[in-house]
Protein backbone atom coordinates (compact mmCIF):
# COMPACT_ATOMS: atom_id res chain seq x y z
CA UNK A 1 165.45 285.68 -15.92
CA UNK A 2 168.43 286.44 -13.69
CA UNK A 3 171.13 284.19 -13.97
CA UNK A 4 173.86 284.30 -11.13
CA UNK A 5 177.36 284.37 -12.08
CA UNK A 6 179.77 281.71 -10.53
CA UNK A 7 181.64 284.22 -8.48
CA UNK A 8 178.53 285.55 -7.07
CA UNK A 9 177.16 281.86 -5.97
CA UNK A 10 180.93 281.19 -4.40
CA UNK A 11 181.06 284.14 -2.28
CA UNK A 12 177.16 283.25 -1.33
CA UNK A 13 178.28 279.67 -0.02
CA UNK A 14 181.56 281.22 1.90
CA UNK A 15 179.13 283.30 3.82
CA UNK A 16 176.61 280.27 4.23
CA UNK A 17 179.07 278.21 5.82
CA UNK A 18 181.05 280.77 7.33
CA UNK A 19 178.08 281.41 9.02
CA UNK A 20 176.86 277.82 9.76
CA UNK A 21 180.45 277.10 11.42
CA UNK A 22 180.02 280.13 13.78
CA UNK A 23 176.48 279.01 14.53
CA UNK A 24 178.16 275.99 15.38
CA UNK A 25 180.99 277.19 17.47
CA UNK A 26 178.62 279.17 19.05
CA UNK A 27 176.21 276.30 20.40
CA UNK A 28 178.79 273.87 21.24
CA UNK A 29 181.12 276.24 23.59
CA UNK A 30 179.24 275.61 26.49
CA UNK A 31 179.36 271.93 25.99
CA UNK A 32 183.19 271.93 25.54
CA UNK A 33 183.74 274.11 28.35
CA UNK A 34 181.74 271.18 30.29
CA UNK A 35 184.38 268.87 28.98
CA UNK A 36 187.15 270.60 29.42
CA UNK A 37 186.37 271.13 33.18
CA UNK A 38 185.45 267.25 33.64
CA UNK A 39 189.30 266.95 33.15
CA UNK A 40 190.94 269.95 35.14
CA UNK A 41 192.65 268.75 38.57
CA UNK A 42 190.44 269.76 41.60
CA UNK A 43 186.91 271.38 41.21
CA UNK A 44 187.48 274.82 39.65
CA UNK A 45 185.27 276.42 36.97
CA UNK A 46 188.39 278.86 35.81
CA UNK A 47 191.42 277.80 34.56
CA UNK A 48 192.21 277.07 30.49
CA UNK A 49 189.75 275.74 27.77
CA UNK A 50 192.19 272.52 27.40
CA UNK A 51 193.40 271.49 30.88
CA UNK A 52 197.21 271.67 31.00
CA UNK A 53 196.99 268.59 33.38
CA UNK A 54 194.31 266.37 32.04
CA UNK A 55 193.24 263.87 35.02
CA UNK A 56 190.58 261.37 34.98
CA UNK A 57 189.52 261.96 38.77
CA UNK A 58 186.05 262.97 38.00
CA UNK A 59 185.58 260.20 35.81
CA UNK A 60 186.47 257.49 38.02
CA UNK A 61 184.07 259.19 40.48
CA UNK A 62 181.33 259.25 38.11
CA UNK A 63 181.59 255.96 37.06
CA UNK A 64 181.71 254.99 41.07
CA UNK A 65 185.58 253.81 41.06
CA UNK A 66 187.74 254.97 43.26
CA UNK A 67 190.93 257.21 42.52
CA UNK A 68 194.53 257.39 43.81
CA UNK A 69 196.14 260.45 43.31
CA UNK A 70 200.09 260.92 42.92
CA UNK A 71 200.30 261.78 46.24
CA UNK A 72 198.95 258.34 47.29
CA UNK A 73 195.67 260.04 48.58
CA UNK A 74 192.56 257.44 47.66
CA UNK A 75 189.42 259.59 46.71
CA UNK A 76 185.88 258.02 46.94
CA UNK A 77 183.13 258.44 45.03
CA UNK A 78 180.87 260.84 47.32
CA UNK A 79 177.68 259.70 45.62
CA UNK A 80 175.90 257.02 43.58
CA UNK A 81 176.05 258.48 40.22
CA UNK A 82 175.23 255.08 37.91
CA UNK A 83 172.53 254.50 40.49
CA UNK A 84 171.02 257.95 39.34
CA UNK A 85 171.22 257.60 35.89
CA UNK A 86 169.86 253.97 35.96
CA UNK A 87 167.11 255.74 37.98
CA UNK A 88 166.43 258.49 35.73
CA UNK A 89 166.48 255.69 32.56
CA UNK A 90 164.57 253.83 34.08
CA UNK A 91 161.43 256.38 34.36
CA UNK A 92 162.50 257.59 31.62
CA UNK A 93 161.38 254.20 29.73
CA UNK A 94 158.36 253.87 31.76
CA UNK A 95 156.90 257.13 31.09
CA UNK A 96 157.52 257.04 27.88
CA UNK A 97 155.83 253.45 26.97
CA UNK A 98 152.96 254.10 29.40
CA UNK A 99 152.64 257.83 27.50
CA UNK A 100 152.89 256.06 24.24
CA UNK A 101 150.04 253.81 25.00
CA UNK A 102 147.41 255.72 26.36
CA UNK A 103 148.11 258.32 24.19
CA UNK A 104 148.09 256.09 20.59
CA UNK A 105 144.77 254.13 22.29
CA UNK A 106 142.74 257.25 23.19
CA UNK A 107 144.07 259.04 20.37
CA UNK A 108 142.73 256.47 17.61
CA UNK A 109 138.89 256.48 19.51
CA UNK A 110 138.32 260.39 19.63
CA UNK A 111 139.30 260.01 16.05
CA UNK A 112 137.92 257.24 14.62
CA UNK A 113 135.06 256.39 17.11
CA UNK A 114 131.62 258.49 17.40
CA UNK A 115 130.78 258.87 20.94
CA UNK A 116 128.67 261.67 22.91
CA UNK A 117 131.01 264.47 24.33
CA UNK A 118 133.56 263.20 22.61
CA UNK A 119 134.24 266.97 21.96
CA UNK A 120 133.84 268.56 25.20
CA UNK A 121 135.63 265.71 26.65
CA UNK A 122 139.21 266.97 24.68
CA UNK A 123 138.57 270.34 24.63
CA UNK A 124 138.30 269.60 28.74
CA UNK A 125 141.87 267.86 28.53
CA UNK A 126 143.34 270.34 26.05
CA UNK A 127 142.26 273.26 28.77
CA UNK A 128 143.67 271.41 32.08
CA UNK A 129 146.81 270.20 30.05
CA UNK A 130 147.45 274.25 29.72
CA UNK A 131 148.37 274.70 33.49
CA UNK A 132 151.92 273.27 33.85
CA UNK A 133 152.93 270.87 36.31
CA UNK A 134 155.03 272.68 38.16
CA UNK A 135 151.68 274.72 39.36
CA UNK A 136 149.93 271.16 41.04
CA UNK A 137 153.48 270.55 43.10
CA UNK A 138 151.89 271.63 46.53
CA UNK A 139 148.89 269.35 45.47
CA UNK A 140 150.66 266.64 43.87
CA UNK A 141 153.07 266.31 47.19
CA UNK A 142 149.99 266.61 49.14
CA UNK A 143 148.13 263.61 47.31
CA UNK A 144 150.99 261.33 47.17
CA UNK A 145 151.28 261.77 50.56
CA UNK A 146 148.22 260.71 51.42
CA UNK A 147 148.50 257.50 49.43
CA UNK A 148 151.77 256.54 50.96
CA UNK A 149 149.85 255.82 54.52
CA UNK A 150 147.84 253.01 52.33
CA UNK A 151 150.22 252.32 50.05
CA UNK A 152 154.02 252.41 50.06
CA UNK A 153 154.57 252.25 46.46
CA UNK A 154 152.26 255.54 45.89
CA UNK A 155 153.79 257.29 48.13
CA UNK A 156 156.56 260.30 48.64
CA UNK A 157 159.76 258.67 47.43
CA UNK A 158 158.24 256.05 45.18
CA UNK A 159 159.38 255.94 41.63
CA UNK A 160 155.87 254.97 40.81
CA UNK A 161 154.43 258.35 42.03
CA UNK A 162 156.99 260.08 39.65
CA UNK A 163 155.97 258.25 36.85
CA UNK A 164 152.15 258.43 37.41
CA UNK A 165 152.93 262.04 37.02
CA UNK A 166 154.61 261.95 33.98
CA UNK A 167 151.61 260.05 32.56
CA UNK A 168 149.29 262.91 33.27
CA UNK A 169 151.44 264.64 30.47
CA UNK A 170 149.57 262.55 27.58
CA UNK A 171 146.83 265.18 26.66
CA UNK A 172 149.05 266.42 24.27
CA UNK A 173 150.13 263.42 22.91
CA UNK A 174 147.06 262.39 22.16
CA UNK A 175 146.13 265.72 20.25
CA UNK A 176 149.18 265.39 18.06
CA UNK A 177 147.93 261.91 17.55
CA UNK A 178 144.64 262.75 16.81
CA UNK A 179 145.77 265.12 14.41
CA UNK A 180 147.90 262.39 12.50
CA UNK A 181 144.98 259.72 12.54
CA UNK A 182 142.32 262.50 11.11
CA UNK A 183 144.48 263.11 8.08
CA UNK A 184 144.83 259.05 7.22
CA UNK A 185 142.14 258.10 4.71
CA UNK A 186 138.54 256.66 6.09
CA UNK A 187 139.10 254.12 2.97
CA UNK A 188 141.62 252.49 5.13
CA UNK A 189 139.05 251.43 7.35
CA UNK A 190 135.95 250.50 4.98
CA UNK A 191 138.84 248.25 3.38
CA UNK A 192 139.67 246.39 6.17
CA UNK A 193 136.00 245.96 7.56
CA UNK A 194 135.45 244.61 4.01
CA UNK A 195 138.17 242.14 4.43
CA UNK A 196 136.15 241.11 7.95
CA UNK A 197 138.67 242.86 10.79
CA UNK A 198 137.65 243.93 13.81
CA UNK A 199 138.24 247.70 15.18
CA UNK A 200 141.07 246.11 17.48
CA UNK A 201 142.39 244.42 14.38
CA UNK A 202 141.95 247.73 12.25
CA UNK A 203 143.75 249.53 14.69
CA UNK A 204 146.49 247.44 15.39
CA UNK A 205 146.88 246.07 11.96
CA UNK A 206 146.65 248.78 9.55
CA UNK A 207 147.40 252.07 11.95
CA UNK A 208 149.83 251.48 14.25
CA UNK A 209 152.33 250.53 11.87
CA UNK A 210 151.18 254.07 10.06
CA UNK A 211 152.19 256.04 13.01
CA UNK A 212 155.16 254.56 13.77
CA UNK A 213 157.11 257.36 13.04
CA UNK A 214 154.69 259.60 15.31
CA UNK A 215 155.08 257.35 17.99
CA UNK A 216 158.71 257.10 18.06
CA UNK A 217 158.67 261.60 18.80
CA UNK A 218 157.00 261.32 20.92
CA UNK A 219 158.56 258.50 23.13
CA UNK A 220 161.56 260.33 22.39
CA UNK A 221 160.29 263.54 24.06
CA UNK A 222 158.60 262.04 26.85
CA UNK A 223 162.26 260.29 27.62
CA UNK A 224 163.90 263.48 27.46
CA UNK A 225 161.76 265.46 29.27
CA UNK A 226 161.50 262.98 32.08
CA UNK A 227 165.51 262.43 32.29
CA UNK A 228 166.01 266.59 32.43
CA UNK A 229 162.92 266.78 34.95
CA UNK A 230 163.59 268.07 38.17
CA UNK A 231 160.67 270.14 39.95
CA UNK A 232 158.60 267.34 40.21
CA UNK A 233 161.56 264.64 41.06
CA UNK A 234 162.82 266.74 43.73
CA UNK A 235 159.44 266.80 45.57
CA UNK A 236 158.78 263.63 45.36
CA UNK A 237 162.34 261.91 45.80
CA UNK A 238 163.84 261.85 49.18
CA UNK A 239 166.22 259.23 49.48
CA UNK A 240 169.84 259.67 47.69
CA UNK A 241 169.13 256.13 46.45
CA UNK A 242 166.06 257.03 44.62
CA UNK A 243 166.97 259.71 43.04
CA UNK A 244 167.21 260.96 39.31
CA UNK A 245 170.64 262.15 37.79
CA UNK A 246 168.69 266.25 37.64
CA UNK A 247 168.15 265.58 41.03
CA UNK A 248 171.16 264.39 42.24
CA UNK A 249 173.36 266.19 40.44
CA UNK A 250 172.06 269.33 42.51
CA UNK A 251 173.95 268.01 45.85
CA UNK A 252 177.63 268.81 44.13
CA UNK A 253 176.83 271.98 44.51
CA UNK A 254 175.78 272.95 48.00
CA UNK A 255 176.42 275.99 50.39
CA UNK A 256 179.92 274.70 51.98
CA UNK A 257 181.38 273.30 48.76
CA UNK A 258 181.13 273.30 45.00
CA UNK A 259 182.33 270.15 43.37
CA UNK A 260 182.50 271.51 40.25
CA UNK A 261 184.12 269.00 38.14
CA UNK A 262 182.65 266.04 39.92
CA UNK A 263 179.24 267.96 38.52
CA UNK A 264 180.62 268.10 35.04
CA UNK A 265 181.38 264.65 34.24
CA UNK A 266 177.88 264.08 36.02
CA UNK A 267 176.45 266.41 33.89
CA UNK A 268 177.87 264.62 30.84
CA UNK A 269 176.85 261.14 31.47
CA UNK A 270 173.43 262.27 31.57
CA UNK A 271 173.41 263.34 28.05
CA UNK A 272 174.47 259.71 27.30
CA UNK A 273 170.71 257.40 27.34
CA UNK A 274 169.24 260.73 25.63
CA UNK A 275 171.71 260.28 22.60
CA UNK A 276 171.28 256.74 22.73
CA UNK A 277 167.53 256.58 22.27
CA UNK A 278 167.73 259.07 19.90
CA UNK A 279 169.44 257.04 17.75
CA UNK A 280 167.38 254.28 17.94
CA UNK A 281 164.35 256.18 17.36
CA UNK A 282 165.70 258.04 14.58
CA UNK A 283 166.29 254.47 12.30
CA UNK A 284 163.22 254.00 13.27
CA UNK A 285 161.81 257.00 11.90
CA UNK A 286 163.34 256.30 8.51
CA UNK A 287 162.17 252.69 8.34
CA UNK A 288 158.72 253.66 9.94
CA UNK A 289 157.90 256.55 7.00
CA UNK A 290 158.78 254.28 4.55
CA UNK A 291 157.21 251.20 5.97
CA UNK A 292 154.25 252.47 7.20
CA UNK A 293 153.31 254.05 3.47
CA UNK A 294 153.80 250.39 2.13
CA UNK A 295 152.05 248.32 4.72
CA UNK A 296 149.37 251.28 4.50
């Protein structure tokens, strides 16, 4: 048996975190250089990592307030930027509970119910949910179209359209659900028959609180991905009103000008419901593994 000497394990964790610091640098220069150009006067992209006249112009745009300058000049907000990210939240928290749902309900019947072409009828799902979105956009605009002549609210520009689409992302979901329920013990449910509960009761009683933890990824990464969407937003937004913070954020950079650090603090404040919900769903995957293995 080798034994290491002490040296030997010292210079082994300099290098570790040598290297783990670097790594770090590494992946957070871009965001700093976001920051730092949030707070440089005017909308340039070059100029010094720490602005040598820190101004809080871009903010007070963001944020939809307006700014005087020194000069006396009063600068308005050119575009609704809470009113996107409430937008963008609020799909965000739609899609993800109506994901959550269908996905935790059909996952528990293909794997605890016995029905015919039960088999085909995921290996079907698994096959379309292969294709990205981003291939159906022609067909998807072209659809939603067509409902908007009977229906305003499933039509282009509807919020309801987007998130209709972001529902047809739960095939996956329901696989890594499926996967999760298949490896819980069929005691469980021979228990609670014995004790007279229903399937509903079985279901809601003894697994959900099981795959709480599950549940909580994968709200959290059908929030993301429907905050940092923007192919299928963009087609189906028109209005400035209705659209998502992705989207939005596009028209600070146009042909005749690029408001670069109006875009930056834009940019910022849409990483701030993603870190939020993390959080929350992060205590709640602590609580939910431990939890879950006691109530189970």
């Amino acid at each position: 048996m080798i034994v290491e000497r002490p040296r030997d394990l010292r210079i082994k964790k300099i290098f570790a975190h040598g290297f783990l610091i670097l790594f770090l640098a590494f992946i957070t220069f871009p965001f700093l250089m976001v920051v730092s150009i949030s707070f440089r006067e005017g909308n340039f992209t070059i100029g010094d990592i720490w602005p040598r006249n820190p101004t809080l112009e871009h903010w007070y745009l963001a944020f939809g307030l307006d700014y005087v300058r020194a000069d006396g000049t009063v600068v308005e907000p050119p575009f609704p930027v809470l009113r996107w990210m409430w937008n963008s939240i609020k799909l965000g928290l739609f899609a993800g509970a109506g994901v959550l749902v269908i996905s935790t309900v059909s996952a528990y019947a293909f794997s605890r119910i016995k029905f015919r072409g039960r088999t085909a009828l995921l290996d079907g799902l698994f096959i379309i949910q292969m294709f990205p979105t981003t291939l159906a956009l022609i067909a998807l605009y072209a659809i939603f179209d067509s409902l908007g002549e009977v229906s305003p609210f499933l039509g282009i520009d509807s919020h309801l359209s987007v998130i209709m689409v972001y529902w047809s992302g739960v095939v996956l979901h329901i696989w890594t659900l499926k996967g999760y329920f298949d490896g819980i013990d069929t005691a469980l449910d021979k228990a609670a028959a014995i004790d007279g509960a229903t399937p509903w009761q079985t279901f809601r009683l003894v697994f959900l609180p099981l795959a709480v933890p599950m549940m909580a990824v994968i709200f959290v990464l059908v929030f993301i991905g429907a905050i940092n969407d923007y192919p299928v937003a963009s087609v189906l937004l028109r209005s400035e009103d209705n659209l998502t913070l992705a989207v939005g954020s596009r028209l600070y950079l146009n042909e005749f000008k690029y408001l670069w650090g109006d875009f930056a603090a834009a940019a910022i404040l849409s990483g701030v419901p993603i870190t939020i919900v993390f959080l929350i769903a992060q205590k709640y995957l602590v609580s939910g593994l431990g939890e879950g293995a006691v109530k189970g």
